[in-house]
Structures are given as structure tokens and as C-alpha cells.
C-alpha atoms as a PDB file:
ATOM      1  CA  UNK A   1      -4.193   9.655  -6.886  1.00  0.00           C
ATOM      2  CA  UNK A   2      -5.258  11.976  -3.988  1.00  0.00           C
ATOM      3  CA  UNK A   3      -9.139  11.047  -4.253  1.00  0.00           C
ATOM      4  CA  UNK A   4      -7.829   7.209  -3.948  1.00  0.00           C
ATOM      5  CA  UNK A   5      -5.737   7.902  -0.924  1.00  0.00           C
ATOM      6  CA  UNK A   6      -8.009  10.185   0.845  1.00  0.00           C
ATOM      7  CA  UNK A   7     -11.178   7.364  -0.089  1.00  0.00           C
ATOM      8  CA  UNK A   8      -8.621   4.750   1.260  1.00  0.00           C
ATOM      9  CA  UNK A   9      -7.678   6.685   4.647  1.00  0.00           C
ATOM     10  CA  UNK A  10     -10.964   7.304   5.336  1.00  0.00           C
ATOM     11  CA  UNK A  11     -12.313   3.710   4.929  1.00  0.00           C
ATOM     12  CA  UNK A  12     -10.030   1.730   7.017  1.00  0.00           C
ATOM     13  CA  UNK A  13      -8.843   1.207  10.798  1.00  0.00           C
ATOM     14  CA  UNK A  14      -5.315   0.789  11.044  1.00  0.00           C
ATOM     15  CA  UNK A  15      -3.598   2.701   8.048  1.00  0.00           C
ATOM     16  CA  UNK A  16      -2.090   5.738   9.299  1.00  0.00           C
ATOM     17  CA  UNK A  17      -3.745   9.135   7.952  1.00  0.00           C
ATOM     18  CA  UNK A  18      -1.463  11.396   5.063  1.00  0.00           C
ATOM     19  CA  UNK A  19       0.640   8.379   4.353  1.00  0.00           C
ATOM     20  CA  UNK A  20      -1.045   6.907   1.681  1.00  0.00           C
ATOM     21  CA  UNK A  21       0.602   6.986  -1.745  1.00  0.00           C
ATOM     22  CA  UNK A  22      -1.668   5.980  -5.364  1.00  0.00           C
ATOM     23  CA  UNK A  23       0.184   5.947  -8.272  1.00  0.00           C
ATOM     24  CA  UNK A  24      -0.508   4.223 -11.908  1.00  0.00           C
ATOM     25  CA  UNK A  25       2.054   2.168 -13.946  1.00  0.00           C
ATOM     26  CA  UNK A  26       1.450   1.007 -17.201  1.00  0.00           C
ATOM     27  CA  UNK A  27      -2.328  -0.520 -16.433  1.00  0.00           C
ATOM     28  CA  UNK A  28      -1.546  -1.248 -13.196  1.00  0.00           C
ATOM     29  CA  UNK A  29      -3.113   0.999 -10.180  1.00  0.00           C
ATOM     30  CA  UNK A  30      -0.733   0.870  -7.315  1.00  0.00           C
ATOM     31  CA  UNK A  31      -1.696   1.605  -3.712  1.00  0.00           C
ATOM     32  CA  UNK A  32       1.067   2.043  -0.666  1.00  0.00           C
ATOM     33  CA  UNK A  33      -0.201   2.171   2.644  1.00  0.00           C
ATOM     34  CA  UNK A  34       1.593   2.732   5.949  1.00  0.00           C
ATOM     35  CA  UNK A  35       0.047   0.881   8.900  1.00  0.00           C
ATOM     36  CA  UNK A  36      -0.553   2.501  12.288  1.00  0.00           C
ATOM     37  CA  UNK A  37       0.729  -1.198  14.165  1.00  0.00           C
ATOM     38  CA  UNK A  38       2.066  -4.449  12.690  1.00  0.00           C
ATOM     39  CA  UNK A  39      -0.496  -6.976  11.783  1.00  0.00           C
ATOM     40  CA  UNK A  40       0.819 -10.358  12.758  1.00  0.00           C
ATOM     41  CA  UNK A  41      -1.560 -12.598  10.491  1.00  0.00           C
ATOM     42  CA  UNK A  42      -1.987 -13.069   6.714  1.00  0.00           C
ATOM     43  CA  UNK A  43      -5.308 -13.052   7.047  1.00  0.00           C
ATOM     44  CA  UNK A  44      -5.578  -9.779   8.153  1.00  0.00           C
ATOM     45  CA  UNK A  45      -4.038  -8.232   5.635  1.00  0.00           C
ATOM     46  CA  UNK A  46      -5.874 -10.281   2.826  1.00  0.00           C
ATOM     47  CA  UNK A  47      -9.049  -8.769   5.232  1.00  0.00           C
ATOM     48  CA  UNK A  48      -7.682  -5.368   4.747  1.00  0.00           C
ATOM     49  CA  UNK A  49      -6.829  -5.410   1.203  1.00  0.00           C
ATOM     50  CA  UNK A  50     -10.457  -6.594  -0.286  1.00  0.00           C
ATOM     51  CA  UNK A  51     -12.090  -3.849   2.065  1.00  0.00           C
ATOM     52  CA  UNK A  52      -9.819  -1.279   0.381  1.00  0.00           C
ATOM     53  CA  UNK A  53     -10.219  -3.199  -3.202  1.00  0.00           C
ATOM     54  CA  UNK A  54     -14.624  -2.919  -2.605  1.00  0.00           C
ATOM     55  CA  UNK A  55     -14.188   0.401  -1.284  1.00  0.00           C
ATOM     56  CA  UNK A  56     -12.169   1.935  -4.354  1.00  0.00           C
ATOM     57  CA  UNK A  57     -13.986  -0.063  -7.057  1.00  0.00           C
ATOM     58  CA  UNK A  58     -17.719   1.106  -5.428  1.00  0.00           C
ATOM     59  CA  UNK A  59     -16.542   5.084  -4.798  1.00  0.00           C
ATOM     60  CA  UNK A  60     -14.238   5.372  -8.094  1.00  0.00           C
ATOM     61  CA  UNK A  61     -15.458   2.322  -9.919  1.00  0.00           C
ATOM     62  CA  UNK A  62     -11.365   1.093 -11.197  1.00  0.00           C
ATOM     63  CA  UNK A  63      -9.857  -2.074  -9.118  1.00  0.00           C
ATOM     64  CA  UNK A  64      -6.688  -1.572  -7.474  1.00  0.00           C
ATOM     65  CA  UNK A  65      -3.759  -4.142  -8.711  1.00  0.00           C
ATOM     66  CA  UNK A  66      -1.167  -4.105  -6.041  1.00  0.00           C
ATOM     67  CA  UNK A  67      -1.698  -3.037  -2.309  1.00  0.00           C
ATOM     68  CA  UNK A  68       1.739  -2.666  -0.342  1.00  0.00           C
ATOM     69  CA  UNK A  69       1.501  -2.431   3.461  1.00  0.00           C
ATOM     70  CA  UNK A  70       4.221  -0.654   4.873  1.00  0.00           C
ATOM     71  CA  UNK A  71       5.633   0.160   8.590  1.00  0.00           C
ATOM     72  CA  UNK A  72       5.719   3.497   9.707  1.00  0.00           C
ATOM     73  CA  UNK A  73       7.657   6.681   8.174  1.00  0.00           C
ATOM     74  CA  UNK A  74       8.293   4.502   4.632  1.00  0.00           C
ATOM     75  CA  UNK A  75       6.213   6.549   2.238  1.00  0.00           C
ATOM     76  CA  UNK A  76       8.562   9.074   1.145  1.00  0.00           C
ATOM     77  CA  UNK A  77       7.624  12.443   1.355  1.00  0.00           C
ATOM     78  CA  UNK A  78       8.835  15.848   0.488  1.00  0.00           C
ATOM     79  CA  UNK A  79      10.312  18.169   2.740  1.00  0.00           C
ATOM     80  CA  UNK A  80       6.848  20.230   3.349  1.00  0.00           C
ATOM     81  CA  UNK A  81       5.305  16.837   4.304  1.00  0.00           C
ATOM     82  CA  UNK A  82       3.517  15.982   1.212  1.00  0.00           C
ATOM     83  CA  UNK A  83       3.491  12.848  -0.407  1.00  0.00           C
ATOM     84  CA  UNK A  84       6.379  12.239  -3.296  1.00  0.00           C
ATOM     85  CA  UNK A  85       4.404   9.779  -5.418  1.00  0.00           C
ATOM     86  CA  UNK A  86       7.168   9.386  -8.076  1.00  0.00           C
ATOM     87  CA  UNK A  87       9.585   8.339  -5.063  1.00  0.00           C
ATOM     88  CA  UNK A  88       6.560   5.707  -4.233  1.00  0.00           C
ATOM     89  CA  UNK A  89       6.373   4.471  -7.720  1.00  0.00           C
ATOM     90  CA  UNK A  90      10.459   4.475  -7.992  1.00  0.00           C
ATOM     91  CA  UNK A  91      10.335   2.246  -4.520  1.00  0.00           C
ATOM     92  CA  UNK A  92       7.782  -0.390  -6.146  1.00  0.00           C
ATOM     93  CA  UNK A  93       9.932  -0.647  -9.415  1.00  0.00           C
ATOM     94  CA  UNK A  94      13.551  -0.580  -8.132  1.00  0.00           C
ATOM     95  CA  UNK A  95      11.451  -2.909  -4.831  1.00  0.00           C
ATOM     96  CA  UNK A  96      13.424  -0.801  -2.481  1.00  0.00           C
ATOM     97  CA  UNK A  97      10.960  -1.369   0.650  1.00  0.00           C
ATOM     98  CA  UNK A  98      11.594  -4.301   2.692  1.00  0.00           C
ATOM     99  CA  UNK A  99       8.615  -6.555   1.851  1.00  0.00           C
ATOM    100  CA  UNK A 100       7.195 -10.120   1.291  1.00  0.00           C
ATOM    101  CA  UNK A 101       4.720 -11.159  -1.913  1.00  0.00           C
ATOM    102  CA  UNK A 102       1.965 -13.054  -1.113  1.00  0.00           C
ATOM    103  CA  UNK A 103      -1.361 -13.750  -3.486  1.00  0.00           C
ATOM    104  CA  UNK A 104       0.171 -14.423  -6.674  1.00  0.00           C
ATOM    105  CA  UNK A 105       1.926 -11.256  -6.598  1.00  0.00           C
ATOM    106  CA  UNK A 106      -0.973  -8.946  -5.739  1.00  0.00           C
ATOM    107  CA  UNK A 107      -0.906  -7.834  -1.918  1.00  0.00           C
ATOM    108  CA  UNK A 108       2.599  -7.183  -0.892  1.00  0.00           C
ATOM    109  CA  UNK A 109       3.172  -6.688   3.437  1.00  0.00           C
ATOM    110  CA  UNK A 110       6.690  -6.476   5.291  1.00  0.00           C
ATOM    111  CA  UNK A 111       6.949  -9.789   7.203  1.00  0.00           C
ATOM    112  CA  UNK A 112       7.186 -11.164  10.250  1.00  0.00           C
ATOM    113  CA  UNK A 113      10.938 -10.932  11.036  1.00  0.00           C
ATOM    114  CA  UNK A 114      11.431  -8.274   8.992  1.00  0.00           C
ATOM    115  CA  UNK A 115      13.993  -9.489   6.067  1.00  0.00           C
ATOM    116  CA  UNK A 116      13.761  -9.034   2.808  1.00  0.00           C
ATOM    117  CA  UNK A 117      13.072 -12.041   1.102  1.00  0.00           C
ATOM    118  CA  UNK A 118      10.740 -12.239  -1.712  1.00  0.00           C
ATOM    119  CA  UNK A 119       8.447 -15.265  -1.715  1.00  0.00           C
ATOM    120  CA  UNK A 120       6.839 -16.102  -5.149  1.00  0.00           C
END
């Protein structure tokens, strides 16, 4: 997970550095991200998202699934500052962060007036 998050942080503008959290379930590559600012437009996000997707799949060569843009301070960490990526993974099951689904379930991003309603 840490060669994913440090490829990740390194890549793109905007994602804030040591709070990226990679974690596998089942088949499925997860991939939380907290953002430095909040991006008002889709767009940007879907922008975001394949730049992190290409950049993955051409350093490691594996796609990742889901992508979850998060505010600020939501990655949980332990108390020496270091990412808890079972925490992360719990959070994605139990869908404990407040977030909106967009792309057939594939990109997740907290939305615009922050509630948490689920869109299909």
C-alpha cells in the first residue's frame, strides 16, 4: 500500500502529502485521498482520478477500483501519525465518511453541501 500512496502523493496537485491510505478488499484496490482544498466541479475530480488511475497502472502496472476524495484530517491515523489502513478499509465498508457516488460506483468525493446522501 505505501508504494501506491507515496506514487499517488507524488503525482498529483491538490492531495495533501502523508494522508493517503491504499488498501485491498477482496479484488478490489482501494485508494483514499485527502484533498488540500474542495474541488467544486465533477469534472475535476473525474480529471483527478484517471491521472491517479494512468499513474498507478504505468508505475505498478494494477488499476485502482475505487478512488475516495476526502476533506481534510479524515484518514484516520494512529497516534504517532501514521496511517491506520485497517481503520481506512473499516470506513469504506461500514461507509462511515460523509460522501457522494458518482461513475457507476467507482470515484466516490464528499459533495457540495456536505450531506450524506448516497446517489446511485
Amino acid at each position: 500500500p505505501q508504494d501506491i500512496e507515496s506514487i499517488v502523493e507524488k503525482s498529483q496537485f491538490g492531495l495533501r502529502p502523508g494522508c493517503s491510505c491504499a488498501f485491498q478488499e477482496k479484488d478490489t484496490i482501494h485508494l483514499a485521498v485527502e484533498m488540500k482544498e474542495r474541488i467544486e466541479s465533477i469534472e475535476q475530480y473525474e480529471v483527478i482520478a484517471k491521472r491517479i488511475r494512468a499513474t498507478v497502472s504505468i508505475e505498478l502496472g494494477f488499476p485502482i477500483q475505487a478512488i475516495s476524495f476526502l476533506p481534510p484530517n479524515s484518514v484516520p491515523k494512529t497516534t504517532s501519525g501514521k496511517i491506520c489502513h485497517s481503520a481506512c478499509a473499516k470506513a469504506t465498508r461500514g461507509k462511515a465518511w460523509h460522501v457522494s457516488r458518482f461513475a457507476a460506483g467507482t470515484h466516490f468525493l464528499f459533495n457540495k453541501s456536505g450531506a450524506t446522501e448516497k446517489t446511485a
